[in-house]
PDB file of N, CA and C in Angstrom:
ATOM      1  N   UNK A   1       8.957  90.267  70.558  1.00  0.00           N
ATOM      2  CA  UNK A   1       8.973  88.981  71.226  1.00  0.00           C
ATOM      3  C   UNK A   1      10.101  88.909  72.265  1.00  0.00           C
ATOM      4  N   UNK A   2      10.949  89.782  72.081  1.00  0.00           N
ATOM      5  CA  UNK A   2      12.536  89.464  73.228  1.00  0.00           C
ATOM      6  C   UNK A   2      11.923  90.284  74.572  1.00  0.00           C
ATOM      7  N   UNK A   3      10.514  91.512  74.053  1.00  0.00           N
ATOM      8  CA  UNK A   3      10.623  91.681  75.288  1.00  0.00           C
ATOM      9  C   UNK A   3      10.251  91.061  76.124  1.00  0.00           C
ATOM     10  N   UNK A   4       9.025  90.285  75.751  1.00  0.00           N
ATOM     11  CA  UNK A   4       8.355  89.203  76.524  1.00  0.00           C
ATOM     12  C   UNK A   4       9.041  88.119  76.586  1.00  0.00           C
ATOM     13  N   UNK A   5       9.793  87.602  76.362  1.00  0.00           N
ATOM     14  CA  UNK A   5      10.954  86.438  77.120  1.00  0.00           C
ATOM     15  C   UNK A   5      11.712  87.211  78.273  1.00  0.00           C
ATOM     16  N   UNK A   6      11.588  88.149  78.012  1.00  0.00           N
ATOM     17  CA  UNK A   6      13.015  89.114  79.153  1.00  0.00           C
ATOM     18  C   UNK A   6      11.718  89.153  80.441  1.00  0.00           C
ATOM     19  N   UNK A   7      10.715  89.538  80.122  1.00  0.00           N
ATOM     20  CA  UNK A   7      10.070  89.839  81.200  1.00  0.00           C
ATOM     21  C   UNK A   7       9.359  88.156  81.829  1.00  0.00           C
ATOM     22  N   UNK A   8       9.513  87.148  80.738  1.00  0.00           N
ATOM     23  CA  UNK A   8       9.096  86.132  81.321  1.00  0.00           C
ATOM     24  C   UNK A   8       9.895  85.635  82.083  1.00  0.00           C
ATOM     25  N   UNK A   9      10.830  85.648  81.765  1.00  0.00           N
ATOM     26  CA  UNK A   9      12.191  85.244  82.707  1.00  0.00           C
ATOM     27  C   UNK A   9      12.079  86.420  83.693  1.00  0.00           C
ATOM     28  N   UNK A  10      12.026  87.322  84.157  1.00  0.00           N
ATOM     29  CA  UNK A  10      12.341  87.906  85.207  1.00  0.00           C
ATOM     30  C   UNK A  10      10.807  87.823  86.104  1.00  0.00           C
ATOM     31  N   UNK A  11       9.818  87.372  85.541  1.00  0.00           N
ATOM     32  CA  UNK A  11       9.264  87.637  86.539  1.00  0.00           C
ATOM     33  C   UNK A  11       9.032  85.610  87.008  1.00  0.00           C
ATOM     34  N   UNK A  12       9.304  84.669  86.298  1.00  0.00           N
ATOM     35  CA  UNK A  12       9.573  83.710  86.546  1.00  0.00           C
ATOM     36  C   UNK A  12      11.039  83.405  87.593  1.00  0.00           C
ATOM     37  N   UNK A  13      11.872  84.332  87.685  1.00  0.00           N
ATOM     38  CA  UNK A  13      12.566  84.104  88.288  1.00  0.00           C
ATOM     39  C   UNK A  13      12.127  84.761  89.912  1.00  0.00           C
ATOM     40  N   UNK A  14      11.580  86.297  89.981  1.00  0.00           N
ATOM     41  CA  UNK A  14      10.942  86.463  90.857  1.00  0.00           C
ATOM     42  C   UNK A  14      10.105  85.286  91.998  1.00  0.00           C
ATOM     43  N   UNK A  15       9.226  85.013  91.005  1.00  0.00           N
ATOM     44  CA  UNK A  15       8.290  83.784  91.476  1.00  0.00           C
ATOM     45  C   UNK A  15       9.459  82.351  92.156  1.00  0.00           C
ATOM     46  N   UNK A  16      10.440  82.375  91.901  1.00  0.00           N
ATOM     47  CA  UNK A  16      11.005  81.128  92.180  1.00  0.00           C
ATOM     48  C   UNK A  16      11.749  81.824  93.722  1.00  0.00           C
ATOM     49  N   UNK A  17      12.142  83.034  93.419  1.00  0.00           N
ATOM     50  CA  UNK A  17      12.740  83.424  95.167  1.00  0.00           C
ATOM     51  C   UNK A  17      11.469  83.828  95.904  1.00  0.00           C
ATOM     52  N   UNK A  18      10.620  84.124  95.470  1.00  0.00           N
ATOM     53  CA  UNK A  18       8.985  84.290  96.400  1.00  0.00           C
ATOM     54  C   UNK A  18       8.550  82.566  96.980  1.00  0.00           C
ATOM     55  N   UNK A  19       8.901  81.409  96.391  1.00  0.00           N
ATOM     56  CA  UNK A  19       8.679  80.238  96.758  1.00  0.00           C
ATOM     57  C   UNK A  19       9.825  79.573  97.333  1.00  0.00           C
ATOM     58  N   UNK A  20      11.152  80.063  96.970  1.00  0.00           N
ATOM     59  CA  UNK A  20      11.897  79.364  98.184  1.00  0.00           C
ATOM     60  C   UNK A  20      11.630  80.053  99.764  1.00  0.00           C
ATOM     61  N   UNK A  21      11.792  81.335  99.725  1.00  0.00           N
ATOM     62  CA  UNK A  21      11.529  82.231 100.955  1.00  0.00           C
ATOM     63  C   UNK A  21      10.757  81.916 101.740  1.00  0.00           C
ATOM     64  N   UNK A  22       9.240  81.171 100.924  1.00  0.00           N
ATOM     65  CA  UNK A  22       7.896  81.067 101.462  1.00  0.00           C
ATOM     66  C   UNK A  22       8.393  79.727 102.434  1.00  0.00           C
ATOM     67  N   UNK A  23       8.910  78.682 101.677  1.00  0.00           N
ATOM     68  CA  UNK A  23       9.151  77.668 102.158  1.00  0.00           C
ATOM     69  C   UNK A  23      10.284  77.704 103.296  1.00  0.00           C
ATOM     70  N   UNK A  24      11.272  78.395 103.232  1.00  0.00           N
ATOM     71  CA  UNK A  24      12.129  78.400 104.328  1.00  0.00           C
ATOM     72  C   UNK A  24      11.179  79.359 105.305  1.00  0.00           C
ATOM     73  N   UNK A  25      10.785  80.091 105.520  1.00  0.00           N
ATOM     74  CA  UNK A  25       9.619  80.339 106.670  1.00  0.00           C
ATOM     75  C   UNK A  25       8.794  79.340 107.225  1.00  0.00           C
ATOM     76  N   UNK A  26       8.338  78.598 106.067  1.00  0.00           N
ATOM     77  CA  UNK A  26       7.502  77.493 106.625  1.00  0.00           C
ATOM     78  C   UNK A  26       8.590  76.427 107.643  1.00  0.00           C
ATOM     79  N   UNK A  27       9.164  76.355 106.947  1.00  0.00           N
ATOM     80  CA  UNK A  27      10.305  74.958 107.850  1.00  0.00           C
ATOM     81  C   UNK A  27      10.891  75.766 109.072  1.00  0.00           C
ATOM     82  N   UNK A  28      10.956  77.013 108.883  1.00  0.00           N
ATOM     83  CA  UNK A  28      11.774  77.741 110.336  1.00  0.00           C
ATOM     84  C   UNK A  28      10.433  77.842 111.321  1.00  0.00           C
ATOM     85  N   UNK A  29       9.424  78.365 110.406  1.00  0.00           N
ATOM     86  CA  UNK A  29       8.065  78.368 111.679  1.00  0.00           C
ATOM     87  C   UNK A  29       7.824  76.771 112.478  1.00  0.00           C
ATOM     88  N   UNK A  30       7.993  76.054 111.411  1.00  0.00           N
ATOM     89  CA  UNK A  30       7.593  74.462 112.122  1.00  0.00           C
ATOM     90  C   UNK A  30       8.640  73.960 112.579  1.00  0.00           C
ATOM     91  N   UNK A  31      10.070  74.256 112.624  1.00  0.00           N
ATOM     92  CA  UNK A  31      11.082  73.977 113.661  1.00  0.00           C
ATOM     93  C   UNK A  31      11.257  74.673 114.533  1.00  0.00           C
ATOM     94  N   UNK A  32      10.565  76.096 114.729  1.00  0.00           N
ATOM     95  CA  UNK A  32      10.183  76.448 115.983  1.00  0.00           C
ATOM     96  C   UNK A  32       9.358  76.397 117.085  1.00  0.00           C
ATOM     97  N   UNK A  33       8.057  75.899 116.205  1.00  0.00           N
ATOM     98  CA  UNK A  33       6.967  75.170 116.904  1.00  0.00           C
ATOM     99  C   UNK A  33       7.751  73.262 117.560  1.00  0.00           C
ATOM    100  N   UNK A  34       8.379  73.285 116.585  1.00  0.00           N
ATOM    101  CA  UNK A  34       8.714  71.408 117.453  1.00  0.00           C
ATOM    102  C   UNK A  34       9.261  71.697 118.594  1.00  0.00           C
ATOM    103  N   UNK A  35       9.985  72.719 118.533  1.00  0.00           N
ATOM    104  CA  UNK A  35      10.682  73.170 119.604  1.00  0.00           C
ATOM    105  C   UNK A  35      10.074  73.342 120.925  1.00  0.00           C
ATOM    106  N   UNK A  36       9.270  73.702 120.458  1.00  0.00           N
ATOM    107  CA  UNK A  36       8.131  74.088 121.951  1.00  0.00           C
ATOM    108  C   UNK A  36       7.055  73.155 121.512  1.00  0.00           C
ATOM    109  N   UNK A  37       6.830  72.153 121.032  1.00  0.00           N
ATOM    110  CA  UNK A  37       5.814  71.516 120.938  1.00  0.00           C
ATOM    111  C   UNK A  37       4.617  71.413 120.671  1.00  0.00           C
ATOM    112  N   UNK A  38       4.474  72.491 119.697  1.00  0.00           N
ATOM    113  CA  UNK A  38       2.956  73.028 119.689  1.00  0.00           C
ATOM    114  C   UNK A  38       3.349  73.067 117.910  1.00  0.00           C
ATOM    115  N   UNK A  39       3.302  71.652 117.210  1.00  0.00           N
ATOM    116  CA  UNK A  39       3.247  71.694 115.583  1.00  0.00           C
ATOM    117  C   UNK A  39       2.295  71.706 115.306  1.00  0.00           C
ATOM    118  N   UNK A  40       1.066  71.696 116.045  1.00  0.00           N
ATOM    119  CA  UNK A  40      -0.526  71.523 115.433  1.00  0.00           C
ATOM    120  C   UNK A  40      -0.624  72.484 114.973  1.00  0.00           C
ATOM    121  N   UNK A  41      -0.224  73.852 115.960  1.00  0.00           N
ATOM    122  CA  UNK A  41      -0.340  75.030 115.239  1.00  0.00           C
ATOM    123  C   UNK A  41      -0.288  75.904 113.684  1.00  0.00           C
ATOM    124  N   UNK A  42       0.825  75.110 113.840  1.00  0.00           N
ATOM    125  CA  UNK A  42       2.166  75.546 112.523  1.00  0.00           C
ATOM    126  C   UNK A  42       1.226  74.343 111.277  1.00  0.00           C
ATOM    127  N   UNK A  43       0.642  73.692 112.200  1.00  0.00           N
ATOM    128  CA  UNK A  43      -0.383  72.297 111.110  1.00  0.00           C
ATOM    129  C   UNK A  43      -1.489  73.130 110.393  1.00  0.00           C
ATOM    130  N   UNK A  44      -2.036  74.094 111.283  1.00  0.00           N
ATOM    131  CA  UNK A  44      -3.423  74.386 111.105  1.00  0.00           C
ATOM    132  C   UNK A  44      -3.282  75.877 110.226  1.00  0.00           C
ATOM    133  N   UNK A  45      -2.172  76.448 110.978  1.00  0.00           N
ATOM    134  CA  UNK A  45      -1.683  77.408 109.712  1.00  0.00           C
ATOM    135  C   UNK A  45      -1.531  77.377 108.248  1.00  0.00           C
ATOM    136  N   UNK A  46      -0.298  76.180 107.927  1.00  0.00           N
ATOM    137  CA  UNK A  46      -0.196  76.477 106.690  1.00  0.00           C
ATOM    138  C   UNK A  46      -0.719  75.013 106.369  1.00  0.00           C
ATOM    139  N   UNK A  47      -1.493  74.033 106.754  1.00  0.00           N
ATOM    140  CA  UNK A  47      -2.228  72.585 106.257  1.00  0.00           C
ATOM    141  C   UNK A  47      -0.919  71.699 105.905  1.00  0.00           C
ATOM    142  N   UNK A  48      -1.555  70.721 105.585  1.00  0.00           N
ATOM    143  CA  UNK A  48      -0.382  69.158 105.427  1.00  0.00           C
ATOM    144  C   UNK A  48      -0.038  69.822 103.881  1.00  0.00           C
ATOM    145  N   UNK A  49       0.807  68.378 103.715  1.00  0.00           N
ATOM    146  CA  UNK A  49       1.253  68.615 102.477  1.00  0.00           C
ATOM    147  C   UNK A  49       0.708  68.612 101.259  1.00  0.00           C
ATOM    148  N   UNK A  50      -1.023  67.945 101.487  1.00  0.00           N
ATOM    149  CA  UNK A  50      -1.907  67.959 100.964  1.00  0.00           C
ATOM    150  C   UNK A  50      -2.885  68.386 100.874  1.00  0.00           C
ATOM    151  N   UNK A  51      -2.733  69.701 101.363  1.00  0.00           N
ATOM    152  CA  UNK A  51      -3.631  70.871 101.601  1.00  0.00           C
ATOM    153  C   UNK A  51      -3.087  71.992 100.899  1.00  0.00           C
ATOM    154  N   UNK A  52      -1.817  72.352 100.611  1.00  0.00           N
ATOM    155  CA  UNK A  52      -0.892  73.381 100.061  1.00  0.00           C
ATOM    156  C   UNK A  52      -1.621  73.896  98.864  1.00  0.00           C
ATOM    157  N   UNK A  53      -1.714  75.086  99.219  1.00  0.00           N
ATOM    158  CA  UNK A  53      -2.010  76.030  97.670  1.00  0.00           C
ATOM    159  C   UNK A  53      -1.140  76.616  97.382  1.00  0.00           C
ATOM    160  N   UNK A  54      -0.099  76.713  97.604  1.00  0.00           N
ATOM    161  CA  UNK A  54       0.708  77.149  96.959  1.00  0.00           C
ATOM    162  C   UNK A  54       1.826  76.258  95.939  1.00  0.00           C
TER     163      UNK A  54
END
């Protein structure tokens, strides 16, 4: 059983730097698009906030 807590935790922790990363891409892609004005793009890419599968 310890091994599977060890590996739940590590791959739960994995998963948590795979979802901040994801998200700071997302906010750097769509503050680069405001930048130049073209957020529809960066809209149609990754959907509203109510579109998210992830």
């Amino acid at each position: 059983m310890d091994v599977v807590d060890r590996v739940y935790k590590e791959v739960k922790e994995y998963h948590n730097l795979v979802r901040y990363y994801t998200n700071k891409n997302i906010s750097v892609s769509y503050l680069r698009a405001k930048k130049q004005n073209n957020t529809q793009r960066v809209l149609d890419l990754y959907g509203t906030s109510n579109q998210k599968y992830w």
